[in-house]
PDB file of N, CA and C in Angstrom:
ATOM      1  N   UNK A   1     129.813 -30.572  54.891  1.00  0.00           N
ATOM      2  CA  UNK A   1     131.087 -30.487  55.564  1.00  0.00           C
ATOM      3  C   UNK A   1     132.163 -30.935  54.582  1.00  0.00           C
ATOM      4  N   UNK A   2     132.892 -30.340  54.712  1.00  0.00           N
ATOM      5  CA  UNK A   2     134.412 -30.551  53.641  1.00  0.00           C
ATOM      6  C   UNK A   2     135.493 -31.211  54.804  1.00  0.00           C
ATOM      7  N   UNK A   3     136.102 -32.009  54.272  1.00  0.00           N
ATOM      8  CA  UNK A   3     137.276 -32.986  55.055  1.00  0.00           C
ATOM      9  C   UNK A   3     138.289 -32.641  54.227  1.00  0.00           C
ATOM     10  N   UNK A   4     139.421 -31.868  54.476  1.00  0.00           N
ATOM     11  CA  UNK A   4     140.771 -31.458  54.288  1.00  0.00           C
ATOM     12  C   UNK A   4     141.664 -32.026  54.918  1.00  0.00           C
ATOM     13  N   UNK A   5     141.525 -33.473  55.796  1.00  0.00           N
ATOM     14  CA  UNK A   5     142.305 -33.906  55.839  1.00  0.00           C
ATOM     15  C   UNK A   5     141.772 -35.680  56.279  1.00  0.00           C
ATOM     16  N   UNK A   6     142.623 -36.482  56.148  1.00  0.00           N
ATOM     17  CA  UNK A   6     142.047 -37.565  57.021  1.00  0.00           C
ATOM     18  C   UNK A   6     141.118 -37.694  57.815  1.00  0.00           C
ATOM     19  N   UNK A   7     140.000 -38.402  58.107  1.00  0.00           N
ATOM     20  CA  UNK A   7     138.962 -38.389  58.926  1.00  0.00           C
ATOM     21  C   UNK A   7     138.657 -40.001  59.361  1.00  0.00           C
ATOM     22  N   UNK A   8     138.893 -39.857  61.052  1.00  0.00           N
ATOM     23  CA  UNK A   8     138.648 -41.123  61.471  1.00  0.00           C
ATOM     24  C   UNK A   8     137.344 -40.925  62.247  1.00  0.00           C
ATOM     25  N   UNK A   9     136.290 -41.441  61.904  1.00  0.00           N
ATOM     26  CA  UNK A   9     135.257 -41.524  62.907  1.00  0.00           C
ATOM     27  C   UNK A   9     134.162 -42.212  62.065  1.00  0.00           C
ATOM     28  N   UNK A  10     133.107 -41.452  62.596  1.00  0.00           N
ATOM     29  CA  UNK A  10     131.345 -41.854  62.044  1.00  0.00           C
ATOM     30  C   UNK A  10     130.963 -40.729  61.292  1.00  0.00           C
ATOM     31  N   UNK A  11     130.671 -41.005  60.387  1.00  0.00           N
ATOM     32  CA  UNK A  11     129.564 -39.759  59.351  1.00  0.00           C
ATOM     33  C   UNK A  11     128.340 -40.516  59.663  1.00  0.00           C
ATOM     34  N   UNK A  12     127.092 -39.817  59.648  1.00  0.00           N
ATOM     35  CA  UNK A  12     125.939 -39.835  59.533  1.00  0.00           C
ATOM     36  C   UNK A  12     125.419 -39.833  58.623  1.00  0.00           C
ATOM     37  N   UNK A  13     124.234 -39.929  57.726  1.00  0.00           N
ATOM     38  CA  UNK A  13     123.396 -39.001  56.434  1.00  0.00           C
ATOM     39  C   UNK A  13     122.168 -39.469  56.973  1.00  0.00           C
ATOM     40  N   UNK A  14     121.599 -38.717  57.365  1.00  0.00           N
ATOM     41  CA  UNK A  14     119.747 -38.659  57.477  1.00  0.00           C
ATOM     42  C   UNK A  14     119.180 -38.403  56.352  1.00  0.00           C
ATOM     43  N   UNK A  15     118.557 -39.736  56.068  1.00  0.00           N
ATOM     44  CA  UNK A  15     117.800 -39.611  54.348  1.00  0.00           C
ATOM     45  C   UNK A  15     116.044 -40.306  54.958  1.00  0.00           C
ATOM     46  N   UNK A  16     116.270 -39.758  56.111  1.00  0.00           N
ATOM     47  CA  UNK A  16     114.456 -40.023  56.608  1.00  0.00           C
ATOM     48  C   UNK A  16     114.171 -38.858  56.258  1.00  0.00           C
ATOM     49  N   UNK A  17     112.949 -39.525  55.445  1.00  0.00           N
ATOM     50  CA  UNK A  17     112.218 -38.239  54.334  1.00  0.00           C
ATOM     51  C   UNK A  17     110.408 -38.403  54.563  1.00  0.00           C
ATOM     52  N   UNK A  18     109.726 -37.703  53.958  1.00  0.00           N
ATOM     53  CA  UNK A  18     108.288 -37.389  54.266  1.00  0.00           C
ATOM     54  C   UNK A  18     107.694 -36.426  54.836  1.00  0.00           C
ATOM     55  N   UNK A  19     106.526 -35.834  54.415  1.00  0.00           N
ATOM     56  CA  UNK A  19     106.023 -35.078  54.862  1.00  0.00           C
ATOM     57  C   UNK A  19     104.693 -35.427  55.055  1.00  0.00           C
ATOM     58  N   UNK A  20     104.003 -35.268  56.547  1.00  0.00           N
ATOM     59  CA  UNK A  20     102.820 -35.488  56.705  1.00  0.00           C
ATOM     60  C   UNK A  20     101.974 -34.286  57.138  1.00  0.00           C
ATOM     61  N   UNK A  21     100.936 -33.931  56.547  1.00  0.00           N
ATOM     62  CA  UNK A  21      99.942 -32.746  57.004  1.00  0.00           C
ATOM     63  C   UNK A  21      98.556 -33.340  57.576  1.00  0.00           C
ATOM     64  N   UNK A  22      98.415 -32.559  58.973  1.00  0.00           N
ATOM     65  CA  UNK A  22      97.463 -32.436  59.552  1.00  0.00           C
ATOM     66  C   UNK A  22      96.812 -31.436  59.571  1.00  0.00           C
ATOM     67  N   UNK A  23      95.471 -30.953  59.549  1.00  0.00           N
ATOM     68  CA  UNK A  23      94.588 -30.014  59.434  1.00  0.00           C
ATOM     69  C   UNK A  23      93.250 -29.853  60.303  1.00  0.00           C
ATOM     70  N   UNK A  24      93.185 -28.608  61.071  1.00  0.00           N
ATOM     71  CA  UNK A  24      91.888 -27.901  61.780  1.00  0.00           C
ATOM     72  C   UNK A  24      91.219 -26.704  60.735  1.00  0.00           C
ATOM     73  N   UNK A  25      90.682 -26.512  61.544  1.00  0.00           N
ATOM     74  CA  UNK A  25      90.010 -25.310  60.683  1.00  0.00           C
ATOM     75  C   UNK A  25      90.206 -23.946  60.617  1.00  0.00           C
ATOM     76  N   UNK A  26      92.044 -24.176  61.632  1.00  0.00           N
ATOM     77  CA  UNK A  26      92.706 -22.555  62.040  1.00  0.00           C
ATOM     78  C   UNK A  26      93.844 -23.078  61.489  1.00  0.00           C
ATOM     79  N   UNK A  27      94.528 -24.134  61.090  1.00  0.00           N
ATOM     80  CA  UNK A  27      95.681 -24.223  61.399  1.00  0.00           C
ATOM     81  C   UNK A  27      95.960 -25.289  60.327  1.00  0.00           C
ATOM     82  N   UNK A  28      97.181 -25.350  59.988  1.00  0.00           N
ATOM     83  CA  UNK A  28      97.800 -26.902  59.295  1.00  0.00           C
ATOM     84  C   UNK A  28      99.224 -26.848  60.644  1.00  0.00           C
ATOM     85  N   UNK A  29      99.221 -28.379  60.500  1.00  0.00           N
ATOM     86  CA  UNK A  29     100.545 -28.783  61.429  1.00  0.00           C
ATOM     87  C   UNK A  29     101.219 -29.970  60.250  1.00  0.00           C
ATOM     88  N   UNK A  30     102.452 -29.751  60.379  1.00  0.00           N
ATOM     89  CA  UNK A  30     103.655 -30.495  59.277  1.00  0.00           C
ATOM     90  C   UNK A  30     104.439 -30.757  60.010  1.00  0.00           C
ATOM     91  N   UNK A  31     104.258 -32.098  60.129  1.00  0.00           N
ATOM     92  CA  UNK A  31     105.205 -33.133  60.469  1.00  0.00           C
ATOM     93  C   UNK A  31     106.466 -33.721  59.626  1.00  0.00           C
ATOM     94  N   UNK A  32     107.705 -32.829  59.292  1.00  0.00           N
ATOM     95  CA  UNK A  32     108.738 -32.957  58.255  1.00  0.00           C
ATOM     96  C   UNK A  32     109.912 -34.157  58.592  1.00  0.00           C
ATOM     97  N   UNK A  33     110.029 -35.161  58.155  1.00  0.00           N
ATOM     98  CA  UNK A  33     111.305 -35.947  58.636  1.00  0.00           C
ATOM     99  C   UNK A  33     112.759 -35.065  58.573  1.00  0.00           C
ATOM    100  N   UNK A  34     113.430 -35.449  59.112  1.00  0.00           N
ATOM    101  CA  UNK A  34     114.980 -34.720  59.601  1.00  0.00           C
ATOM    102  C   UNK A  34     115.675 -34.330  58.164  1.00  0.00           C
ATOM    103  N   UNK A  35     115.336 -35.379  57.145  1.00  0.00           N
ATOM    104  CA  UNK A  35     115.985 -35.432  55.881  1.00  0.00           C
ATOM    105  C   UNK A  35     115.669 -34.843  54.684  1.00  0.00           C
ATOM    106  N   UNK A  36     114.772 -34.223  55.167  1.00  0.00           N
ATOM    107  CA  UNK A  36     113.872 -33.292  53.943  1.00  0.00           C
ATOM    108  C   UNK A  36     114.562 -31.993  53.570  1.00  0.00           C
ATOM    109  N   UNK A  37     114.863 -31.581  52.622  1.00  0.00           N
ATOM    110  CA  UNK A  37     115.824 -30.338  52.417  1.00  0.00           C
ATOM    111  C   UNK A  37     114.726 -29.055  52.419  1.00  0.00           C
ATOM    112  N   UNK A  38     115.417 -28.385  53.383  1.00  0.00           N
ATOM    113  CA  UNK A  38     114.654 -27.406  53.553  1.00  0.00           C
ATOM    114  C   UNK A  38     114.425 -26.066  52.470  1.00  0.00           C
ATOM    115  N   UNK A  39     115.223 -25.784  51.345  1.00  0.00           N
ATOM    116  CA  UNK A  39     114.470 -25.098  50.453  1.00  0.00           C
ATOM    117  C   UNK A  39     113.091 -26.071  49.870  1.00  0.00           C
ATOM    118  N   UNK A  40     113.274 -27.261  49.374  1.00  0.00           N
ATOM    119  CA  UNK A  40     112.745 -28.343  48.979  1.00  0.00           C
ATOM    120  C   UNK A  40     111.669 -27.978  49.647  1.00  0.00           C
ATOM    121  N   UNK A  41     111.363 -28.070  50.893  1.00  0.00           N
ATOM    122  CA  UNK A  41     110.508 -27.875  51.793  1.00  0.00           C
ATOM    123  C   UNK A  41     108.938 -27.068  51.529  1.00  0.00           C
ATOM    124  N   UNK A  42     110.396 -25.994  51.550  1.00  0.00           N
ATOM    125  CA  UNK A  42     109.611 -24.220  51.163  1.00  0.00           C
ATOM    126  C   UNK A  42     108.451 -24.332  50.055  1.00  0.00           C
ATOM    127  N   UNK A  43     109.357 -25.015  48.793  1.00  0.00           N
ATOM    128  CA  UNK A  43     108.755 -24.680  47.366  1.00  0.00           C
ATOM    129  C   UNK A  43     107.607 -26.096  47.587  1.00  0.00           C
ATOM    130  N   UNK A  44     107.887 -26.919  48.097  1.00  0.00           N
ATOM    131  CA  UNK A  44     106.519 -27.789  48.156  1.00  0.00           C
ATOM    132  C   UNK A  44     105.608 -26.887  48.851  1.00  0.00           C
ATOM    133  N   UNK A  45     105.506 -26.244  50.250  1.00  0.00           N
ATOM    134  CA  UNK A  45     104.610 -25.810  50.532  1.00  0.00           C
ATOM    135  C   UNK A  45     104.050 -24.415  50.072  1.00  0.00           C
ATOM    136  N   UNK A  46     104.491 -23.839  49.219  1.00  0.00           N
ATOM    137  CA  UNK A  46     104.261 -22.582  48.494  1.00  0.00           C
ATOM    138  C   UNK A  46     103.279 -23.285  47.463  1.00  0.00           C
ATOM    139  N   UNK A  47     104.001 -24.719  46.616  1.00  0.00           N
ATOM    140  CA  UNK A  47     102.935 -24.914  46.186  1.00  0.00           C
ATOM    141  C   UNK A  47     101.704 -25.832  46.421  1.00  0.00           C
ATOM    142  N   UNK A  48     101.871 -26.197  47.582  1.00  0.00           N
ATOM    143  CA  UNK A  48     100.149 -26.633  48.137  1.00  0.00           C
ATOM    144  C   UNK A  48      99.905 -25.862  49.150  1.00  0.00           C
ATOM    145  N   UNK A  49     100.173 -24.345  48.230  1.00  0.00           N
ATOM    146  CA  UNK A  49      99.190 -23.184  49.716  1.00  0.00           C
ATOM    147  C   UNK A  49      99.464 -22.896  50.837  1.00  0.00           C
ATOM    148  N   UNK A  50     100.080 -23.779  51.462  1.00  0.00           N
ATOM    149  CA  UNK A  50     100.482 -23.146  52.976  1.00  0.00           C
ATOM    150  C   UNK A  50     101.097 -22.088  53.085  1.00  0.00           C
ATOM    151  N   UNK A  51     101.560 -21.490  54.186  1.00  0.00           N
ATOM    152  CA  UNK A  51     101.712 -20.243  54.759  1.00  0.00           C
ATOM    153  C   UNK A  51     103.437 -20.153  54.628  1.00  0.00           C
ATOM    154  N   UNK A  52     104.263 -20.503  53.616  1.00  0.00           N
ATOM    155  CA  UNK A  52     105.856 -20.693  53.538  1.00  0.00           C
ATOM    156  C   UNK A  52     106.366 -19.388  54.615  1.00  0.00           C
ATOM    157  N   UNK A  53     106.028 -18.145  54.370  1.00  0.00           N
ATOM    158  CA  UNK A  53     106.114 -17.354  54.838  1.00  0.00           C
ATOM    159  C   UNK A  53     106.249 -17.519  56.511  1.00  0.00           C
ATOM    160  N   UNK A  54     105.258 -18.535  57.337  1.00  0.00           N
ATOM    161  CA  UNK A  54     105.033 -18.887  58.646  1.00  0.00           C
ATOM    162  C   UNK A  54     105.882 -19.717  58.603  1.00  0.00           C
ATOM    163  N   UNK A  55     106.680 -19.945  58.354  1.00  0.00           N
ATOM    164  CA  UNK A  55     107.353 -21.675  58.602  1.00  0.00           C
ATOM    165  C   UNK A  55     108.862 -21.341  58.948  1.00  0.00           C
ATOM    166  N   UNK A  56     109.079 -22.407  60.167  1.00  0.00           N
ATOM    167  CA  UNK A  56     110.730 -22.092  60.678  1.00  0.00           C
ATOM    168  C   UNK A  56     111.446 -23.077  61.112  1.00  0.00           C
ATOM    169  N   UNK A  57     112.438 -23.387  60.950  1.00  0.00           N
ATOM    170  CA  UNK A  57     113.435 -24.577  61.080  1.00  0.00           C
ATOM    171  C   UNK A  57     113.086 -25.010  62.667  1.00  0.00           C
TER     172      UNK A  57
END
């Protein structure tokens, strides 16, 4: 977000980060914190194999 002018309030920044993987024998489930950048995301899981292609905000 860009501020073009004065700004009175609260900013936020979510810098809760981590990724946890769970695994069956059909499926992985990813548990992503809020703060994880989502290209970032992508290219980690492209490169440990998962399905980047399956994956959605």
């Amino acid at each position: 977000m860009l501020f073009t002018t004065p700004f009175e309030g609260v900013v936020i920044i979510n810098r809760l980060s981590g990724i946890d993987v769970s695994e069956t024998d059909e499926q992985y489930h990813l548990h992503v914190s809020g703060g994880e950048d989502w290209p970032s995301l992508v290219e980690w899981c492209v490169e440990h194999n998962y399905a980047a292609s399956k994956i959605s905000p």
